[in-house]
Structures are given as structure tokens and as C-alpha cells.
C-alpha atoms as a PDB file:
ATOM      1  CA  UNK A   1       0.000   0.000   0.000  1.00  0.00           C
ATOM      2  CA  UNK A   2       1.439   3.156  -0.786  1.00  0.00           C
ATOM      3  CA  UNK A   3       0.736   6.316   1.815  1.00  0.00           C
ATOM      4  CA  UNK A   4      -0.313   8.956  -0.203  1.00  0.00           C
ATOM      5  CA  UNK A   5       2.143  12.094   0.548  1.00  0.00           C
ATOM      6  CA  UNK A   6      -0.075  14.171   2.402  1.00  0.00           C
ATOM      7  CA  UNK A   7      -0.302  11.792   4.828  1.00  0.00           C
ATOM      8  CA  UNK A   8       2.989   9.919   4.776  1.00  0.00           C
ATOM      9  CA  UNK A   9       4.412  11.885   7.908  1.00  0.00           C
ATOM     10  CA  UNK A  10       1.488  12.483  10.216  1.00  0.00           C
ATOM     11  CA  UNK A  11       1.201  11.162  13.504  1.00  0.00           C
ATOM     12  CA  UNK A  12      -0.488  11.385  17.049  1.00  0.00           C
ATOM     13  CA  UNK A  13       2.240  13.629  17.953  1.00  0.00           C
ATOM     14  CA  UNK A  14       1.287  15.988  14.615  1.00  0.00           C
ATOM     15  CA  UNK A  15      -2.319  16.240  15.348  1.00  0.00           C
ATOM     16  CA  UNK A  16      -3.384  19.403  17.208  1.00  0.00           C
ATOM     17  CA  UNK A  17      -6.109  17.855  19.339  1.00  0.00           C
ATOM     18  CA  UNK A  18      -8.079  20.825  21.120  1.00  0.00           C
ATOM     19  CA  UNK A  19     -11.040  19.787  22.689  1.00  0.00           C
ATOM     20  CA  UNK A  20     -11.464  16.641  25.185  1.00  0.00           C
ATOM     21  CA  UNK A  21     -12.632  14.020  22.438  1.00  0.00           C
ATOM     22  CA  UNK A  22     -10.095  14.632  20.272  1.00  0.00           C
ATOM     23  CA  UNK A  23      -7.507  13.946  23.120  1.00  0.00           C
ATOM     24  CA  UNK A  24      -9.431  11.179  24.263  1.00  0.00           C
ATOM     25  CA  UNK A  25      -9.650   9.429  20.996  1.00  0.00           C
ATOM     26  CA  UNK A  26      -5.550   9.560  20.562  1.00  0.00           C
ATOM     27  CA  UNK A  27      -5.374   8.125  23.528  1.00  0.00           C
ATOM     28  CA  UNK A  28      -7.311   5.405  22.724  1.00  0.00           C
ATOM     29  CA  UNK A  29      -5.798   4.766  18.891  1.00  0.00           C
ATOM     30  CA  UNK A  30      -2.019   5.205  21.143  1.00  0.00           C
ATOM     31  CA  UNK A  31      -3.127   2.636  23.464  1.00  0.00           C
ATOM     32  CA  UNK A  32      -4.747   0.374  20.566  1.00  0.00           C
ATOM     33  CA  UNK A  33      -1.309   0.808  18.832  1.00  0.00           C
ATOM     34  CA  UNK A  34       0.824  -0.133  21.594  1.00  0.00           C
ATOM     35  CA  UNK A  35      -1.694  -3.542  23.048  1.00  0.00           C
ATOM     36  CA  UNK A  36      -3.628  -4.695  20.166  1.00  0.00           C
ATOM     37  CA  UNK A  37      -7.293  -2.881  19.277  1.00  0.00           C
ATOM     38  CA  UNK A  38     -10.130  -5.278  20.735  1.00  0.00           C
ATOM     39  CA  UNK A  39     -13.068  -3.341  20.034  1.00  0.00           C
ATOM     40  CA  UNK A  40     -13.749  -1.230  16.903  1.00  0.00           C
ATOM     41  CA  UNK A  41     -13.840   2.203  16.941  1.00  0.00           C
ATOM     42  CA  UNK A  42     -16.158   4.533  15.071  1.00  0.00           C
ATOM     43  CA  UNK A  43     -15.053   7.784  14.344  1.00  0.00           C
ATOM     44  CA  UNK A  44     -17.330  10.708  12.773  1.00  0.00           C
ATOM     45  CA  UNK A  45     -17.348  14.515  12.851  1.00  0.00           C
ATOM     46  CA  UNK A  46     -17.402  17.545  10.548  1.00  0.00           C
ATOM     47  CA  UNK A  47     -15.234  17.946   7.171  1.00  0.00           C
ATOM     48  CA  UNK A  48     -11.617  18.317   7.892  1.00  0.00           C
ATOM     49  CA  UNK A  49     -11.936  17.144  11.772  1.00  0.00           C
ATOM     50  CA  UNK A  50      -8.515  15.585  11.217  1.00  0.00           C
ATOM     51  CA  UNK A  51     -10.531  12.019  11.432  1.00  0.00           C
ATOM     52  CA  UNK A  52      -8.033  10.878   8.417  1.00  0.00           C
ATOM     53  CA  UNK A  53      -5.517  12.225   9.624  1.00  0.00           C
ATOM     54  CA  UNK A  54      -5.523   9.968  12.613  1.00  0.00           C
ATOM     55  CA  UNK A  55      -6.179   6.610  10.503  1.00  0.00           C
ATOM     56  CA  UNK A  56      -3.380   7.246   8.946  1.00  0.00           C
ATOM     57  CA  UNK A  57      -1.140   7.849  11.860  1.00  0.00           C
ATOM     58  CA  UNK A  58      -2.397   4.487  13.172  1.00  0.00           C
ATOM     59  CA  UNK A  59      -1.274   3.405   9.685  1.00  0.00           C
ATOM     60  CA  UNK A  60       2.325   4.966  10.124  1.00  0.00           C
ATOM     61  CA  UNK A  61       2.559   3.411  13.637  1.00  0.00           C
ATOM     62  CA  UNK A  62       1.993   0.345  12.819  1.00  0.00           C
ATOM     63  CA  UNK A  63       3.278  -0.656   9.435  1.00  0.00           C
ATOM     64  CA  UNK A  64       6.620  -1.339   8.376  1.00  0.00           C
ATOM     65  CA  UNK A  65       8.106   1.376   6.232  1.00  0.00           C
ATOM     66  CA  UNK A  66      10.526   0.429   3.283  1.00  0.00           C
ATOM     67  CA  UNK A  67      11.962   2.658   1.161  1.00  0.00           C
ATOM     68  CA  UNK A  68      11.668   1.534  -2.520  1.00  0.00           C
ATOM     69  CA  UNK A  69      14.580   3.287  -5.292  1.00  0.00           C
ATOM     70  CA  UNK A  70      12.190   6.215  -6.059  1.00  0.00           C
ATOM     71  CA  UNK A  71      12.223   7.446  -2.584  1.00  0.00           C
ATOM     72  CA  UNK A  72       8.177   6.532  -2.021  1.00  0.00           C
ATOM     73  CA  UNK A  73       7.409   4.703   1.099  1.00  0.00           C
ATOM     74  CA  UNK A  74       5.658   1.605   0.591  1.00  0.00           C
ATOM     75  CA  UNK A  75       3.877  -0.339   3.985  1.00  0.00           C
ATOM     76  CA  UNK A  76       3.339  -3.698   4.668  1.00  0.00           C
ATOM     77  CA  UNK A  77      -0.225  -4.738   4.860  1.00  0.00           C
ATOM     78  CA  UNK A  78       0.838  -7.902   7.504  1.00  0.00           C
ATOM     79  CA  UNK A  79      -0.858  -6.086  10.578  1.00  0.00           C
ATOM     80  CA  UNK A  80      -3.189  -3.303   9.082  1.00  0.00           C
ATOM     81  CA  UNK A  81      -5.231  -2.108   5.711  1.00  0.00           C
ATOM     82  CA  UNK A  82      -6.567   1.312   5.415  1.00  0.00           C
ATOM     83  CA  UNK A  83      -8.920   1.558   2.428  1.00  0.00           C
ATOM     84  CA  UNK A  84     -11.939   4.674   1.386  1.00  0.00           C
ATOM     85  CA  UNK A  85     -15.127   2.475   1.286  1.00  0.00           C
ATOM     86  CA  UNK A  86     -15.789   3.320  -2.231  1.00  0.00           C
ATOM     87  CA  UNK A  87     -12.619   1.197  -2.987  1.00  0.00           C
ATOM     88  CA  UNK A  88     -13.145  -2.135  -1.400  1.00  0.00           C
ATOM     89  CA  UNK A  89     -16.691  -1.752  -3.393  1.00  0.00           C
ATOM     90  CA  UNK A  90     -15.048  -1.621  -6.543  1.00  0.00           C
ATOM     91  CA  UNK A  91     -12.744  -4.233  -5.677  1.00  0.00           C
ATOM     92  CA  UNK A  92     -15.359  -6.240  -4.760  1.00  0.00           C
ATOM     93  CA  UNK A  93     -17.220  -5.771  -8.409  1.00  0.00           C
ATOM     94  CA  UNK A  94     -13.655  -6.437 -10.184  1.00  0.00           C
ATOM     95  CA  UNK A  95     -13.581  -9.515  -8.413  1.00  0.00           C
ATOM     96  CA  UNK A  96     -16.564 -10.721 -10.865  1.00  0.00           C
ATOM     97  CA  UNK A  97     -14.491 -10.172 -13.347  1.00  0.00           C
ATOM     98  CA  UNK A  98     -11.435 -11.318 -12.135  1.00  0.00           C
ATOM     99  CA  UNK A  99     -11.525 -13.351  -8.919  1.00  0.00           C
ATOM    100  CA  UNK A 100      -7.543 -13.068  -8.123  1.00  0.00           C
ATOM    101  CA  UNK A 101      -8.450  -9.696  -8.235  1.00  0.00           C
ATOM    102  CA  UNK A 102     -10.315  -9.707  -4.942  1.00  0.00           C
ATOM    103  CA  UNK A 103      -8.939  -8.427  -1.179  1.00  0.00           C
ATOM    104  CA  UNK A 104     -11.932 -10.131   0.011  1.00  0.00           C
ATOM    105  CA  UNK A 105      -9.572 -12.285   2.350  1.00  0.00           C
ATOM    106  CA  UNK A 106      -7.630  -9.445   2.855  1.00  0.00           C
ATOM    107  CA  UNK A 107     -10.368  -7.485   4.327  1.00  0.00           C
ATOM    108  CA  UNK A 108     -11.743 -10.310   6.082  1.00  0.00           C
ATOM    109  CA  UNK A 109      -8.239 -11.569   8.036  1.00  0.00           C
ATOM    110  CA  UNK A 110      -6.268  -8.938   8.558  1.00  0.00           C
ATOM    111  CA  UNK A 111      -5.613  -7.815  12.324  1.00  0.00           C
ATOM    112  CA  UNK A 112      -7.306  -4.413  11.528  1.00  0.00           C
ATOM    113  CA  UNK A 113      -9.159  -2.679   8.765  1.00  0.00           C
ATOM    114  CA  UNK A 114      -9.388   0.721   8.686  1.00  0.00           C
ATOM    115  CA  UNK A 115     -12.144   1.849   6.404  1.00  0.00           C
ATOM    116  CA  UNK A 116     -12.528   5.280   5.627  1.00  0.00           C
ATOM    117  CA  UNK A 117     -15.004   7.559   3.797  1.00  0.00           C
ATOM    118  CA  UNK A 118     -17.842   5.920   5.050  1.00  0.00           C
ATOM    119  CA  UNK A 119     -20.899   7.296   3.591  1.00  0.00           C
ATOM    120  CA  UNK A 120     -19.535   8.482   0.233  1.00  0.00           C
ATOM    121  CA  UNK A 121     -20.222   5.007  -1.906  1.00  0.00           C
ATOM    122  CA  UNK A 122     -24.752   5.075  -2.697  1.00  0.00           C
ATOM    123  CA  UNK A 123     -25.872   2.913   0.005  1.00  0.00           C
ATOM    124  CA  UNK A 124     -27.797   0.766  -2.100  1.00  0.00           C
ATOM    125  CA  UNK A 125     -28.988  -2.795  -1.133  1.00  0.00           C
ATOM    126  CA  UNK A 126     -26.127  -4.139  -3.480  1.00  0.00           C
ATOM    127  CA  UNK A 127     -23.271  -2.296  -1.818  1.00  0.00           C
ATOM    128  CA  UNK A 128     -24.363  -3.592   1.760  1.00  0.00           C
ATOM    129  CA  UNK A 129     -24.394  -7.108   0.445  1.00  0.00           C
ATOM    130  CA  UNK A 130     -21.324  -6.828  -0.751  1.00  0.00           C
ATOM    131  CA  UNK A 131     -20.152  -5.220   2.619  1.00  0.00           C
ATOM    132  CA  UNK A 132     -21.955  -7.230   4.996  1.00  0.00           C
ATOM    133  CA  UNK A 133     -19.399 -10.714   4.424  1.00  0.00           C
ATOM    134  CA  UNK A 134     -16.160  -8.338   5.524  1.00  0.00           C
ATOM    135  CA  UNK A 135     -18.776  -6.682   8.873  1.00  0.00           C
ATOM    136  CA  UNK A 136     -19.950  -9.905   9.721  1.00  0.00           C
ATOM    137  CA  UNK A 137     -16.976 -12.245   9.230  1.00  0.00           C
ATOM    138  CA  UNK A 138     -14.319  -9.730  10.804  1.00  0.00           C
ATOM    139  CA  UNK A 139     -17.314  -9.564  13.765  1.00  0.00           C
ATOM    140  CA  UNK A 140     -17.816 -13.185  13.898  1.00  0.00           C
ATOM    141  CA  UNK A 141     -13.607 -13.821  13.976  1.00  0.00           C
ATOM    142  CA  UNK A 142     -13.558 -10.312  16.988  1.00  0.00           C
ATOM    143  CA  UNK A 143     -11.345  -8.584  14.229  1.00  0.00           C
ATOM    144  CA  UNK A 144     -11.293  -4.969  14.968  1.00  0.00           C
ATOM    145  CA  UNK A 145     -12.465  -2.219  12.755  1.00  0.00           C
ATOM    146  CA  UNK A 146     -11.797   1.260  12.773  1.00  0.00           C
ATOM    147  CA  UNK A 147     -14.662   3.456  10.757  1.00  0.00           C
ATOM    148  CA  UNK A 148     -14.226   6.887   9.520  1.00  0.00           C
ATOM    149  CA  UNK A 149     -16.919   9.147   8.712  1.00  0.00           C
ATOM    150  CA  UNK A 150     -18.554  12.682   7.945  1.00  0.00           C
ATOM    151  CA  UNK A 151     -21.760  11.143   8.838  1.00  0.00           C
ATOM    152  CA  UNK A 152     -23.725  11.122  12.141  1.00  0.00           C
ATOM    153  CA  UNK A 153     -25.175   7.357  13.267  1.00  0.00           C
ATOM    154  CA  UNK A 154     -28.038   8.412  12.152  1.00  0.00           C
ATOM    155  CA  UNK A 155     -27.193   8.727   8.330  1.00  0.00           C
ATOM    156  CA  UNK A 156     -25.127   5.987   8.754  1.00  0.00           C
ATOM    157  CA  UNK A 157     -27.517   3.832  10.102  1.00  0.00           C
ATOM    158  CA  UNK A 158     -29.458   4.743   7.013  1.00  0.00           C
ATOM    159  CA  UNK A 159     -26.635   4.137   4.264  1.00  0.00           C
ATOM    160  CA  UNK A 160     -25.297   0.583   5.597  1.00  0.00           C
ATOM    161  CA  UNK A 161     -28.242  -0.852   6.910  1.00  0.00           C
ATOM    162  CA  UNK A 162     -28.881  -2.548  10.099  1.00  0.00           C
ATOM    163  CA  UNK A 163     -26.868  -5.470  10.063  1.00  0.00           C
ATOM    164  CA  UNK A 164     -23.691  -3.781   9.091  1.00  0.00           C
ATOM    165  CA  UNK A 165     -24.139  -0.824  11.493  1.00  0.00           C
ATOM    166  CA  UNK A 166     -24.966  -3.333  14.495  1.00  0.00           C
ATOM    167  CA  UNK A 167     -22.306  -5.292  13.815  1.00  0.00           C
ATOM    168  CA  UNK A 168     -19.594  -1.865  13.464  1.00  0.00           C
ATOM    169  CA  UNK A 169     -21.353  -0.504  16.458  1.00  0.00           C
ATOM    170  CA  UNK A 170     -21.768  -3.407  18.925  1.00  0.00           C
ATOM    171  CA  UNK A 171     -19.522  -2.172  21.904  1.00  0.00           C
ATOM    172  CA  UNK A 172     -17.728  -0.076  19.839  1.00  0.00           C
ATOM    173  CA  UNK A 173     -15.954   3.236  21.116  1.00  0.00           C
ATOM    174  CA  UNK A 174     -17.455   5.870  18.957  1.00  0.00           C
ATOM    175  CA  UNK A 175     -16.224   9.644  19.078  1.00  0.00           C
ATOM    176  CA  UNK A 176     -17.677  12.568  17.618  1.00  0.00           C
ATOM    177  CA  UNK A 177     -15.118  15.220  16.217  1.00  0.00           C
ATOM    178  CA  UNK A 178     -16.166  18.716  16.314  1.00  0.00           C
ATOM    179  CA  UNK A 179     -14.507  21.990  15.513  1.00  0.00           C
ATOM    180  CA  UNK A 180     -13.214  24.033  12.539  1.00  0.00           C
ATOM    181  CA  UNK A 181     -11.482  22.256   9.099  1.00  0.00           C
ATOM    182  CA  UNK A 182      -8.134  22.069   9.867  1.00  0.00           C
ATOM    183  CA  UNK A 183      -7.901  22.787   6.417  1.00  0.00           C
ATOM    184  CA  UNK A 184      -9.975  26.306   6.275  1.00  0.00           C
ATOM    185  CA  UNK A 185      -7.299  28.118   8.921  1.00  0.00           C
ATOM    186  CA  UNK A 186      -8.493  25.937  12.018  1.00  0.00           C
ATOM    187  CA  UNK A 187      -6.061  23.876  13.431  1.00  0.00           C
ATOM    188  CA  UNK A 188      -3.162  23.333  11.036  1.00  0.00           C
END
């Protein structure tokens, strides 16, 4: 997986977290980092929150970094995937066409998914049941998920059904980010 280069330096220690959820919620990814995440974790809030910017330092923490000739860093996928929801969809769909195309196993097996961009993909009944075998296997198997969002659990209630969203929110730690964009002169 290659970290995009926005992202490829940030960390807990880079994030500017203000107000008492943000603080609490790197406290909670540090300590899932360090021991092993048991439960998943749902994270939602405004546009430019710095929600990404904290599955990605999970990310950085985690994976191994290796430099290839080109200078990019590329990151082992052993321990952790990050993916935007729209593209394990459409890696799902290629995998009708080409079925050693698929991550499904991937998704399914790995110690922890991060999936991010919840919300942006249609929400139609043939998205969620192509979603619903990575929810319910990684809950049946008590692999940990970590969600990102711009929605509220309302609207994502609505957009993933009910099976999906009980199984992502079933004693999960969910935290609500609030403030200005980071990216509109707030925080960064």
C-alpha cells in the first residue's frame, strides 16, 4: 500500500487535538497501537476534523516502512489495511471479473481494517451485500475495525443498513469530532 504524501508523515504527535474528544480518541488509537485494538472504533465529525488524519497515523505506527529506489514509502499490509469504502466496493465488483483480483480475504483476516469515507459510496442494497461478508466475518472472527466518517449514526444507520451498522457498532468506542477544518485556517 502506498501512503499517499499528504499523509505519509502524520502522527499522534502531529495532530493538534483541542477539545477533550479529540484527546481522548488519541489516547485510545495510542493505546490500541501499543496492546492490540479489541473493540472497533467509530469515528465521525465535521469535514476536515482531522478524522483521516488519525487513521493514517495508526497506519504509520503500525506498518513497516521500506523505502523503494524512487524514494516513495511503501507499507506492509501484515498487521493493518486502510482503504476509502468506495474502494473495497469496486474491488469487490472487479472480483466478478477477475476473482484473483479480490482483497476479500484481505479485508476479512487482517488484524485491523481501517475503512474510511464511510458514507460516500450510494448505500444501495447491493453495496451492503457486498459489505456485509467483511462486517460480519471480521465480527464473527472479533477482528477490529476502525470506521471513519462525515456522517452522524443516524445517516449511517441509514446508508449501511442494520446489520452492518450493528455489527460496526456493537460495543464499539465511537467519538464525535467537532470543531473548525483544519484545512480552512483551524487547526493546522
Amino acid at each position: 500500500m502506498r501512503i499517499c504524501k499528504r499523509f505519509e508523515n502524520v502522527s499522534f504527535d502531529n495532530y493538534k487535538a483541542e477539545t477533550s474528544e479529540q484527546k481522548k480518541l488519541v489516547e485510545e488509537l495510542k493505546q490500541g497501537v501499543k496492546g492490540g485494538f479489541s473493540n472497533n472504533i467509530l469515528i465521525i465529525g465535521g469535514v476536515g476534523t482531522g478524522k483521516t488524519h488519525l487513521a493514517y497515523s495508526v497506519v504509520n505506527a503500525l506498518a513497516e516502512k521500506k523505502t523503494a529506489n524512487n524514494g516513495y514509502r511503501y507499507y506492509s499490509e501484515t498487521s493493518v489495511i486502510y482503504r476509502p469504502i468506495k474502494s473495497i466496493i469496486d474491488n469487490i465488483r472487479a472480483a466478478w471479473k477477475d476473482p484473483e483480483a479480490a482483497e476479500m480475504n484481505s479485508y476479512c483476516s487482517v488484524p485491523l481494517l481501517i475503512i474510511d469515507e464511510i458514507g460516500v459510496q450510494y448505500g444501495t442494497e447491493s453495496e451492503r451485500t457486498e459489505l456485509y461478508e467483511i462486517f460480519n466475518r471480521r465480527y464473527e472472527d472479533e477482528l477490529p475495525i476502525i470506521a471513519v466518517s462525515n456522517h452522524d449514526k443516524d445517516a449511517l444507520l441509514r446508508i449501511l443498513g442494520q446489520r452492518i451498522f450493528d455489527r460496526l457498532t456493537g460495543g464499539a468506542k465511537i467519538f464525535e469530532l467537532t470543531g473548525r477544518s483544519f484545512r480552512q485556517g483551524g487547526r493546522e
